[in-house]
C-alpha atoms as a PDB file:
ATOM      1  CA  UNK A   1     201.796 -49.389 101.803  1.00  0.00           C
ATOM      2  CA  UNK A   2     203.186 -52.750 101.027  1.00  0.00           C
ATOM      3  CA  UNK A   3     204.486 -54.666 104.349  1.00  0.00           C
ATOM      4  CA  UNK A   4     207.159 -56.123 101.726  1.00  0.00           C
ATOM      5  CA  UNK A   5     209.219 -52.974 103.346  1.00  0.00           C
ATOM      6  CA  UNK A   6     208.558 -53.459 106.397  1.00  0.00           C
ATOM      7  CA  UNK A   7     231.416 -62.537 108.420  1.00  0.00           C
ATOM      8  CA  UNK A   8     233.099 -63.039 110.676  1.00  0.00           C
ATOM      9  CA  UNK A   9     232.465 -62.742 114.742  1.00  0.00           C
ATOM     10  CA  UNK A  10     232.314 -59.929 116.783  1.00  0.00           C
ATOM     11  CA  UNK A  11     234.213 -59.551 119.681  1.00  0.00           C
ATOM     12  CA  UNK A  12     232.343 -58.402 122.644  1.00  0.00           C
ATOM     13  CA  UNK A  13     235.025 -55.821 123.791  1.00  0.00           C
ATOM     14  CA  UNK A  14     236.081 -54.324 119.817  1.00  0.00           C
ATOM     15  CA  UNK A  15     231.772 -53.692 119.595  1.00  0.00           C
ATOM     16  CA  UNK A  16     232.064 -52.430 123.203  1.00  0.00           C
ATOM     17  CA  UNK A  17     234.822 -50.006 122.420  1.00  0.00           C
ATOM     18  CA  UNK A  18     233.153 -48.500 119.195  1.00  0.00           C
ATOM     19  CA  UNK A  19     229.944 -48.110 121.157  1.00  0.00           C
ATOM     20  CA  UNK A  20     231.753 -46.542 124.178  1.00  0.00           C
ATOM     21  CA  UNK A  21     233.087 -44.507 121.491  1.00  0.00           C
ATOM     22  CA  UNK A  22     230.806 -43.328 119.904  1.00  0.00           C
ATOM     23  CA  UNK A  23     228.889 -42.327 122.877  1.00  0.00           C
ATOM     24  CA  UNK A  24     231.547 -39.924 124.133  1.00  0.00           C
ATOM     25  CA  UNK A  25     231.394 -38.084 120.260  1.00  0.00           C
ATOM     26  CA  UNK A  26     229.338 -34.853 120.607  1.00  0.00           C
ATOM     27  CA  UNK A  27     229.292 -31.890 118.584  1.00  0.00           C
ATOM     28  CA  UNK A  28     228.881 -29.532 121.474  1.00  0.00           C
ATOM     29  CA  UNK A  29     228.789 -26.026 119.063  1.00  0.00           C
ATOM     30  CA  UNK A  30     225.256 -27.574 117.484  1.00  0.00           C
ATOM     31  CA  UNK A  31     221.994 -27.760 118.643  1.00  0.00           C
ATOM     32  CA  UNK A  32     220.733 -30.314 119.979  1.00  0.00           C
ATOM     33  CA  UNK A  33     216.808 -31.089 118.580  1.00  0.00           C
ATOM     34  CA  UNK A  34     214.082 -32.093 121.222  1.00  0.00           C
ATOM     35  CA  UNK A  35     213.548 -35.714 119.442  1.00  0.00           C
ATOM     36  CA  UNK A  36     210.249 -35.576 121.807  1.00  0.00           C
ATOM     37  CA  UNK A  37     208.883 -32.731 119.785  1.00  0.00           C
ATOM     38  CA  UNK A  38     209.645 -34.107 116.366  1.00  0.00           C
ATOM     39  CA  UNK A  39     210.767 -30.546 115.567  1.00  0.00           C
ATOM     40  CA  UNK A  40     213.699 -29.925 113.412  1.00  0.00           C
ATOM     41  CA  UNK A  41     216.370 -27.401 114.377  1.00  0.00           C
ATOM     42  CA  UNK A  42     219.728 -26.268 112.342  1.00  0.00           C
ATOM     43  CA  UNK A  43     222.885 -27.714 113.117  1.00  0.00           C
ATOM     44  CA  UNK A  44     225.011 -25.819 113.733  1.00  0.00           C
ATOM     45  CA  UNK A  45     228.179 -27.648 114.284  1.00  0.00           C
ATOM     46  CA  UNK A  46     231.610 -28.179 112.144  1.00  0.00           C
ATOM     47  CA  UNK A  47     231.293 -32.179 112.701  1.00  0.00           C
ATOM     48  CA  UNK A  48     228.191 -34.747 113.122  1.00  0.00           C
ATOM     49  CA  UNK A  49     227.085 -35.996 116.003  1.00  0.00           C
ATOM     50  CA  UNK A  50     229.552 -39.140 115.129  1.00  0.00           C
ATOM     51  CA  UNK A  51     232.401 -36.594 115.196  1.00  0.00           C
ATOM     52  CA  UNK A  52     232.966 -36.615 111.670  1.00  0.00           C
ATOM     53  CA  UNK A  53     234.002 -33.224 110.019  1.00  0.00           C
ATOM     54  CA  UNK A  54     231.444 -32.023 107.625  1.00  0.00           C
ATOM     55  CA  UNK A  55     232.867 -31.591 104.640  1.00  0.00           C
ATOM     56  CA  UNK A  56     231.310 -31.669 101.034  1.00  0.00           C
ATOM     57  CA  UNK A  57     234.008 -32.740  98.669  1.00  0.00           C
ATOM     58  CA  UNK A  58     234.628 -35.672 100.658  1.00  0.00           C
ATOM     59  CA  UNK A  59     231.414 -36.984  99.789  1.00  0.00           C
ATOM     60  CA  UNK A  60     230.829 -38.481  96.018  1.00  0.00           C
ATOM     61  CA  UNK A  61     228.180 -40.753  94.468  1.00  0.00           C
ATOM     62  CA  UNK A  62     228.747 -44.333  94.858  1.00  0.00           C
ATOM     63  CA  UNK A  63     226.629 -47.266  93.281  1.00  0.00           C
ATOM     64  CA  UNK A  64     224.784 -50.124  95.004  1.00  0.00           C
ATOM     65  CA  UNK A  65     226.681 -52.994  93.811  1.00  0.00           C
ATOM     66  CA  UNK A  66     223.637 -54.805  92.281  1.00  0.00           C
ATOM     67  CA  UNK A  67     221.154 -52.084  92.420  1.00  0.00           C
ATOM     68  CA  UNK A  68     220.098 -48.985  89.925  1.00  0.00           C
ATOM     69  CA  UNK A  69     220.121 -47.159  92.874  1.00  0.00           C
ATOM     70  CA  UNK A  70     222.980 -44.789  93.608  1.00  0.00           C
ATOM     71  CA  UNK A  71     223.900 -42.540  97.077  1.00  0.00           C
ATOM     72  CA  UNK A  72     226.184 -39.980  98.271  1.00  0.00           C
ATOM     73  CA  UNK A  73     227.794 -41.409 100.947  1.00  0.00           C
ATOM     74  CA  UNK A  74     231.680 -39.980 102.476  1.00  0.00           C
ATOM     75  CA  UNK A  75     234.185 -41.525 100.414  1.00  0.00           C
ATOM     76  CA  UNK A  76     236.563 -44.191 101.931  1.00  0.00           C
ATOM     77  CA  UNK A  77     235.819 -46.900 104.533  1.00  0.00           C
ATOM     78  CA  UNK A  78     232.621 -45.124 105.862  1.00  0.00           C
ATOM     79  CA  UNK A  79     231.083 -45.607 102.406  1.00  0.00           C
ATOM     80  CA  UNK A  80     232.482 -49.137 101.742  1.00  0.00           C
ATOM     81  CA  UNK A  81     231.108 -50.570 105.065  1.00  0.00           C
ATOM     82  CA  UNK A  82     227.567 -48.739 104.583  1.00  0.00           C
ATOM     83  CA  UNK A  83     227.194 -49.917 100.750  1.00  0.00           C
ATOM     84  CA  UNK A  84     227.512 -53.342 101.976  1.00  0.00           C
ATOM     85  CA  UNK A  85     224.458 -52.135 104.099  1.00  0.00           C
ATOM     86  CA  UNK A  86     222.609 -51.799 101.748  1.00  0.00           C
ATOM     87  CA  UNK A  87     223.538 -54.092  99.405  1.00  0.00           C
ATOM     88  CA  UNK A  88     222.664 -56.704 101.889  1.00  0.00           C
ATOM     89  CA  UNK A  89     219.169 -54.623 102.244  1.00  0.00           C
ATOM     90  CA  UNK A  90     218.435 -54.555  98.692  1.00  0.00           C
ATOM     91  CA  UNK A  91     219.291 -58.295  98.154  1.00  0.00           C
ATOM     92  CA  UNK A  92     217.414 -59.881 101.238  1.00  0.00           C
ATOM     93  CA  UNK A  93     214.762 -57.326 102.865  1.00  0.00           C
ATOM     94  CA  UNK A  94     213.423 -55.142  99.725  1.00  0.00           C
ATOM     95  CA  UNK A  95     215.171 -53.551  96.229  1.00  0.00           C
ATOM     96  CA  UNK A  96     216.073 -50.342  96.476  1.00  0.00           C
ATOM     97  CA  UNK A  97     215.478 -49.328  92.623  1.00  0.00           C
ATOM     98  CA  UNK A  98     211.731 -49.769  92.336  1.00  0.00           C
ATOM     99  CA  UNK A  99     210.969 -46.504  92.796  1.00  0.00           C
ATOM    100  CA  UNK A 100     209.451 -47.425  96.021  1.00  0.00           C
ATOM    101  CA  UNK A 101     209.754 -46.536  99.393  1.00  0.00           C
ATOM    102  CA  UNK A 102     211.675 -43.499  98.783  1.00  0.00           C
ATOM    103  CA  UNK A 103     214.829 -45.541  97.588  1.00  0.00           C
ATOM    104  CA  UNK A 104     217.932 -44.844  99.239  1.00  0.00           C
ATOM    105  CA  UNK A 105     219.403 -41.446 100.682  1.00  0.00           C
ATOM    106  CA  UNK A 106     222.691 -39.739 101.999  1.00  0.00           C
ATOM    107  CA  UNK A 107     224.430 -37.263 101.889  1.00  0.00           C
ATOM    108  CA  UNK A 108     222.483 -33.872 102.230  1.00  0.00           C
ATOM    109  CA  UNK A 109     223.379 -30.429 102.852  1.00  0.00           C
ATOM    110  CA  UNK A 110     220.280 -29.172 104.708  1.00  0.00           C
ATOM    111  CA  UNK A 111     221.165 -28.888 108.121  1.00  0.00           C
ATOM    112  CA  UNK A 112     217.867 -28.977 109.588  1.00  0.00           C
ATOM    113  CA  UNK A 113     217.227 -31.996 111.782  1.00  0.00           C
ATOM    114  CA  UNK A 114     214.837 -33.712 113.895  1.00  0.00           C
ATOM    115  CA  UNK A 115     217.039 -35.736 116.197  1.00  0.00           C
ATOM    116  CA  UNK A 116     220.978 -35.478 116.689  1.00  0.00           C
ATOM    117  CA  UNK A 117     221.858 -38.481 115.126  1.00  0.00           C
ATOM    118  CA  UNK A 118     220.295 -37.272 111.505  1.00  0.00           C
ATOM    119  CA  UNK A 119     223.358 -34.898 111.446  1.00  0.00           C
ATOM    120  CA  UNK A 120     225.379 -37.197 110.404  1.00  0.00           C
ATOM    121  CA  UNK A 121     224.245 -37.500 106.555  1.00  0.00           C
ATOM    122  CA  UNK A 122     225.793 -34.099 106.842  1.00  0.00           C
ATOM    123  CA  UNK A 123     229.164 -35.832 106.912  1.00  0.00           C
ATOM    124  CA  UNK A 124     228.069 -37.967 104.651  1.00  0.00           C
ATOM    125  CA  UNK A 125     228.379 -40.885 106.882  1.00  0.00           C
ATOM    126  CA  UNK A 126     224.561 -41.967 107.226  1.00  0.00           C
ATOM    127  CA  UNK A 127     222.380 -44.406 104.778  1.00  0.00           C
ATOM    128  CA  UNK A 128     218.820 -43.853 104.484  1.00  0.00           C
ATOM    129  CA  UNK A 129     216.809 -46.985 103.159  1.00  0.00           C
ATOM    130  CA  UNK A 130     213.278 -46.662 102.151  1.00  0.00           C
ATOM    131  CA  UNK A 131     212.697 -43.166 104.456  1.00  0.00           C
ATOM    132  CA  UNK A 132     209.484 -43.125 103.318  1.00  0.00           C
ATOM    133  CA  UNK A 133     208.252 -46.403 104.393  1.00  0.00           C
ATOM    134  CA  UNK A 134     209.851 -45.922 107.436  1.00  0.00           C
ATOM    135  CA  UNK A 135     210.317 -42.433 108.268  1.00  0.00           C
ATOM    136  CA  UNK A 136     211.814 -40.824 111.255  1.00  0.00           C
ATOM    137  CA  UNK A 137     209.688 -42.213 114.667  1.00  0.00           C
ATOM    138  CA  UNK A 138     206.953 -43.638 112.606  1.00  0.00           C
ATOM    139  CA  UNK A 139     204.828 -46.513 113.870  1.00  0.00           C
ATOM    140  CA  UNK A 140     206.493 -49.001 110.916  1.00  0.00           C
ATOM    141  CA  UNK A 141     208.325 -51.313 111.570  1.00  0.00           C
ATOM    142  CA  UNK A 142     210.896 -54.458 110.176  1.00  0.00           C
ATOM    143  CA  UNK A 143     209.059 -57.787 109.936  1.00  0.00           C
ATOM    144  CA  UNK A 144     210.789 -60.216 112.672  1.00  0.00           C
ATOM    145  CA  UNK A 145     212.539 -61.712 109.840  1.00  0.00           C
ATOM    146  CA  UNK A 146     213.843 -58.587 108.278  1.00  0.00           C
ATOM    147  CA  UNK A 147     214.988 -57.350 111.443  1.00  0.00           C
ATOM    148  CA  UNK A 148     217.153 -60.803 111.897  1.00  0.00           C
ATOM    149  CA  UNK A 149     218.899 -59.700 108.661  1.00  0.00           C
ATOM    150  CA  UNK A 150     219.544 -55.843 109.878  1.00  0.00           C
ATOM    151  CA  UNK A 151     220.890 -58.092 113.176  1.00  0.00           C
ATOM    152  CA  UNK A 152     223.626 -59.943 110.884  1.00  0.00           C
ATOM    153  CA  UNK A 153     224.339 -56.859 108.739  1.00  0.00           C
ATOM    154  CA  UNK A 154     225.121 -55.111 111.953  1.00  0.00           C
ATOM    155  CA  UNK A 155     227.344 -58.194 113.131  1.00  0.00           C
ATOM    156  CA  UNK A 156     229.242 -57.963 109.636  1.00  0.00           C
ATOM    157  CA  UNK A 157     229.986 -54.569 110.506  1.00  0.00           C
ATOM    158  CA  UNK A 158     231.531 -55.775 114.270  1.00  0.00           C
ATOM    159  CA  UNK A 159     229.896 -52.602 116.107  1.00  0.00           C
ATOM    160  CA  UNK A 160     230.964 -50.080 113.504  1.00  0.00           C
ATOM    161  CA  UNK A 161     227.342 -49.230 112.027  1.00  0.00           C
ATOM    162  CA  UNK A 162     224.495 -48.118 114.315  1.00  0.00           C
ATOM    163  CA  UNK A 163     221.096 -48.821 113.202  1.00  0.00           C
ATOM    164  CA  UNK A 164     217.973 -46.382 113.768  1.00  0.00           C
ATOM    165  CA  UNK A 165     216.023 -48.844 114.629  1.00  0.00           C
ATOM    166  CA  UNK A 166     217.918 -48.673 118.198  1.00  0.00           C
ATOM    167  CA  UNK A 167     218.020 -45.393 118.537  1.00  0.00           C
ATOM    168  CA  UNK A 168     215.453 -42.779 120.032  1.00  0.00           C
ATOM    169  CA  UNK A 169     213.171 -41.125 118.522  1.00  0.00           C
ATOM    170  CA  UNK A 170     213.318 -44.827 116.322  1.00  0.00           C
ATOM    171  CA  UNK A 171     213.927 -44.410 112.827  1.00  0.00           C
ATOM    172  CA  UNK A 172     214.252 -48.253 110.982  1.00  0.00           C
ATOM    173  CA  UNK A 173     215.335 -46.794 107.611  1.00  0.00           C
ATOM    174  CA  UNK A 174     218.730 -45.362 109.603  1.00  0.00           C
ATOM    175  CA  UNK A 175     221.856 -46.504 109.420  1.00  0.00           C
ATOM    176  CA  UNK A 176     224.956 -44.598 110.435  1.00  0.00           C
ATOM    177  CA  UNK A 177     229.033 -45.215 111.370  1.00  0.00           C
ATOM    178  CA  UNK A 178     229.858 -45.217 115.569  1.00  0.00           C
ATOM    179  CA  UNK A 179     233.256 -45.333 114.771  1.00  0.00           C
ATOM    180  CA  UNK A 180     235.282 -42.079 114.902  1.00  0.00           C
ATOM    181  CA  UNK A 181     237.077 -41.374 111.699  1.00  0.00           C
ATOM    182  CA  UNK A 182     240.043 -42.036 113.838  1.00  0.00           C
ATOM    183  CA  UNK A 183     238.827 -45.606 114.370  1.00  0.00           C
ATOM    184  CA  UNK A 184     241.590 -48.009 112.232  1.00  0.00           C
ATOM    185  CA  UNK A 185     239.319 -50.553 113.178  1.00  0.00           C
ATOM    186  CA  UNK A 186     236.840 -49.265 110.279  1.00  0.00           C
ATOM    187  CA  UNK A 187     239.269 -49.007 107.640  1.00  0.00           C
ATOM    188  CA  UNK A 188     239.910 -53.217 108.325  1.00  0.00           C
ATOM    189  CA  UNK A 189     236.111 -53.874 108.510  1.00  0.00           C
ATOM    190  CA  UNK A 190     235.577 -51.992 105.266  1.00  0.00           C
ATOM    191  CA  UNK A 191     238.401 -53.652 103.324  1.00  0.00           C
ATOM    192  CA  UNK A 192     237.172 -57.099 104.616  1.00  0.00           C
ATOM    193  CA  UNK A 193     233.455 -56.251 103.539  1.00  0.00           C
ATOM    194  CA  UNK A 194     234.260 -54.684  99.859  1.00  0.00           C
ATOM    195  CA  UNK A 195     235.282 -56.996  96.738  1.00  0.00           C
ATOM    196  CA  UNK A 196     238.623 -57.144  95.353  1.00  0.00           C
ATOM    197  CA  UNK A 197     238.903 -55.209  92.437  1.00  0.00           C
ATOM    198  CA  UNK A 198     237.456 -56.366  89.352  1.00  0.00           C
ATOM    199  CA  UNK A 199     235.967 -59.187  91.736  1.00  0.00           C
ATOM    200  CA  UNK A 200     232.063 -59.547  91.353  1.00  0.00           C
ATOM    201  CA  UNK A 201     229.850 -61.145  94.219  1.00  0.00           C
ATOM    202  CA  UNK A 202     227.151 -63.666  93.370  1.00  0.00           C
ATOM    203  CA  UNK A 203     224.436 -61.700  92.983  1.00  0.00           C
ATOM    204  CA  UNK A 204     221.492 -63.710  94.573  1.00  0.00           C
ATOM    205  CA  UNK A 205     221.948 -63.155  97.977  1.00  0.00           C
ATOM    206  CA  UNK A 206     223.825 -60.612 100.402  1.00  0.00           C
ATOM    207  CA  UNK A 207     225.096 -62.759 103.296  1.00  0.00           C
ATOM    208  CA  UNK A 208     228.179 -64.636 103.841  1.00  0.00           C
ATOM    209  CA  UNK A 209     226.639 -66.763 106.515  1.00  0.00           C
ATOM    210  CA  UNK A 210     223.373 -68.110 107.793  1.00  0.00           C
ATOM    211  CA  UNK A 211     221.816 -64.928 109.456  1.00  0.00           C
ATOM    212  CA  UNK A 212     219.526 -67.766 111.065  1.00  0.00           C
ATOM    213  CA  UNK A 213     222.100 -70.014 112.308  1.00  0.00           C
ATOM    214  CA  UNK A 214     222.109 -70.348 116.428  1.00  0.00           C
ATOM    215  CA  UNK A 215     226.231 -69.323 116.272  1.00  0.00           C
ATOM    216  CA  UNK A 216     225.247 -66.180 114.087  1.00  0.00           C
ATOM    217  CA  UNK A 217     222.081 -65.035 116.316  1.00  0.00           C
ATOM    218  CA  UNK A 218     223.860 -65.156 119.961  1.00  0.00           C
ATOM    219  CA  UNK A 219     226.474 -63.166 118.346  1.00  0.00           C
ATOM    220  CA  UNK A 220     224.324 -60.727 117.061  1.00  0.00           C
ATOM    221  CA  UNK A 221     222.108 -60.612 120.030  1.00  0.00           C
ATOM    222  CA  UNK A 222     225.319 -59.590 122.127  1.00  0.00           C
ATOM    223  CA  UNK A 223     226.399 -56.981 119.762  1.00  0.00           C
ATOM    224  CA  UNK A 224     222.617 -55.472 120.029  1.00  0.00           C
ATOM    225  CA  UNK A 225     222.576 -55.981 123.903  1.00  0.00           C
ATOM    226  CA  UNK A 226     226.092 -53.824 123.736  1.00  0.00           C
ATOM    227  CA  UNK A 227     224.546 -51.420 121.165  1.00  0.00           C
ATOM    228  CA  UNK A 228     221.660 -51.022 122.904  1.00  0.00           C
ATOM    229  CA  UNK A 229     223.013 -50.379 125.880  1.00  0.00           C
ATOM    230  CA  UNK A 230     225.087 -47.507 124.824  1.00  0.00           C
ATOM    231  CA  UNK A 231     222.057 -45.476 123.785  1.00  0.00           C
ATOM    232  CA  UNK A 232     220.410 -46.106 126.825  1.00  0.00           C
ATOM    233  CA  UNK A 233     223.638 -44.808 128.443  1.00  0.00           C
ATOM    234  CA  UNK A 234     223.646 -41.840 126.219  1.00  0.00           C
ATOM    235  CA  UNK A 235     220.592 -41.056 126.934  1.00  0.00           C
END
């Protein structure tokens, strides 16, 4: 397997509220996998494990704006702010239309899973990039430098997307929305992060800013110290 898969600030408190958030969310009618075991079990419950209701006609397939590839994602903000996910993937870590990897993934309607948090592509509210290179609590992982990039796509999100890569048992292909669908804050971040219409980006890179820059990187290490933090809390 080829190692070649391996904008604005974010206020401390808004990415600690989110977090907090999504930390309280629990969908207490489903069962809850052993992630130890790496056994999957149905769930069973009417909403994800990010509180979002699970509901298949709210979900619709939506294009990677420079890619082949397309996903099913929830329609609305939580698709807007996780297609800039992975646009920003496909541009600057690996494509996601070779054919390799295993591509990109949403939306399913198999409710068996091997950890909580994969409930959520139930909703529809959970990207999968490359699953195969990186599959759930595989021994993969990012190169350093990719990783920086996931870091700055997370700060362009301000604490609304969680990455797997964070979470336990790991899974570096995972990305999914903390905030509630309550969470106005989402609905801002996804307007700011989606072109006008009719607009087109430049399509030969996927960041606004210098993901290397010393201003970017202490912002995005506090919004993974906060992140991080709430799973450990969680857990």
């Amino acid at each position: 397997m080829s190692r070649t898969f391996t904008r604005r600030s974010v206020l401390a408190a808004g990415a600690g509220t989110v977090a907090a958030a999504w930390i309280g969310q629990t969908a207490s009618a489903a069962a809850a996998p052993d992630a130890s075991s790496g056994k999957r079990a149905p769930w069973t419950g009417q909403r994800s494990a990010n509180g979002w209701s699970i509901d298949p006609g709210a979900v619709s397939r939506h294009q990677v704006e420079g890619a082949s590839a397309a996903v099913m994602l929830r329609d609305g903000p939580a698709a807007a702010v996780l297609l800039h996910v992975a646009r920003r993937w496909h541009y600057e870590i690996a494509p996601l239309d070779t054919g390799e990897g295993g591509g990109a993934s949403g939306h399913t309607t198999s409710r068996a899973v091997a950890a909580a948090y994969e409930s959520n592509y139930l909703s529809g509210t959970a990207l999968c990039l490359h699953p195969a290179a990186y599959p759930l609590g595989g021994s993969e992982g990012l190169w350093p430098h990719h990783e920086l990039i996931v870091r700055d796509i997370l700060l362009d999100c301000e604490g609304t997307v969680v990455w797997g890569g964070d979470l336990s048992p790991v899974k570096p292909s995972h990305f999914h929305i903390a905030a509630g669908p309550d969470n106005h804050a989402l609905a801002d971040i996804a307007e700011r992060l989606s072109p006008p219409p009719g607009a087109a980006r430049t399509p030969v890179a996927g960041a606004g800013e210098d993901p290397a820059h010393p201003a970017r990187r202490v912002k995005a290490r506090r919004l993974e110290r906060v992140q991080r933090s709430a799973v450990s809390t969680r857990h």
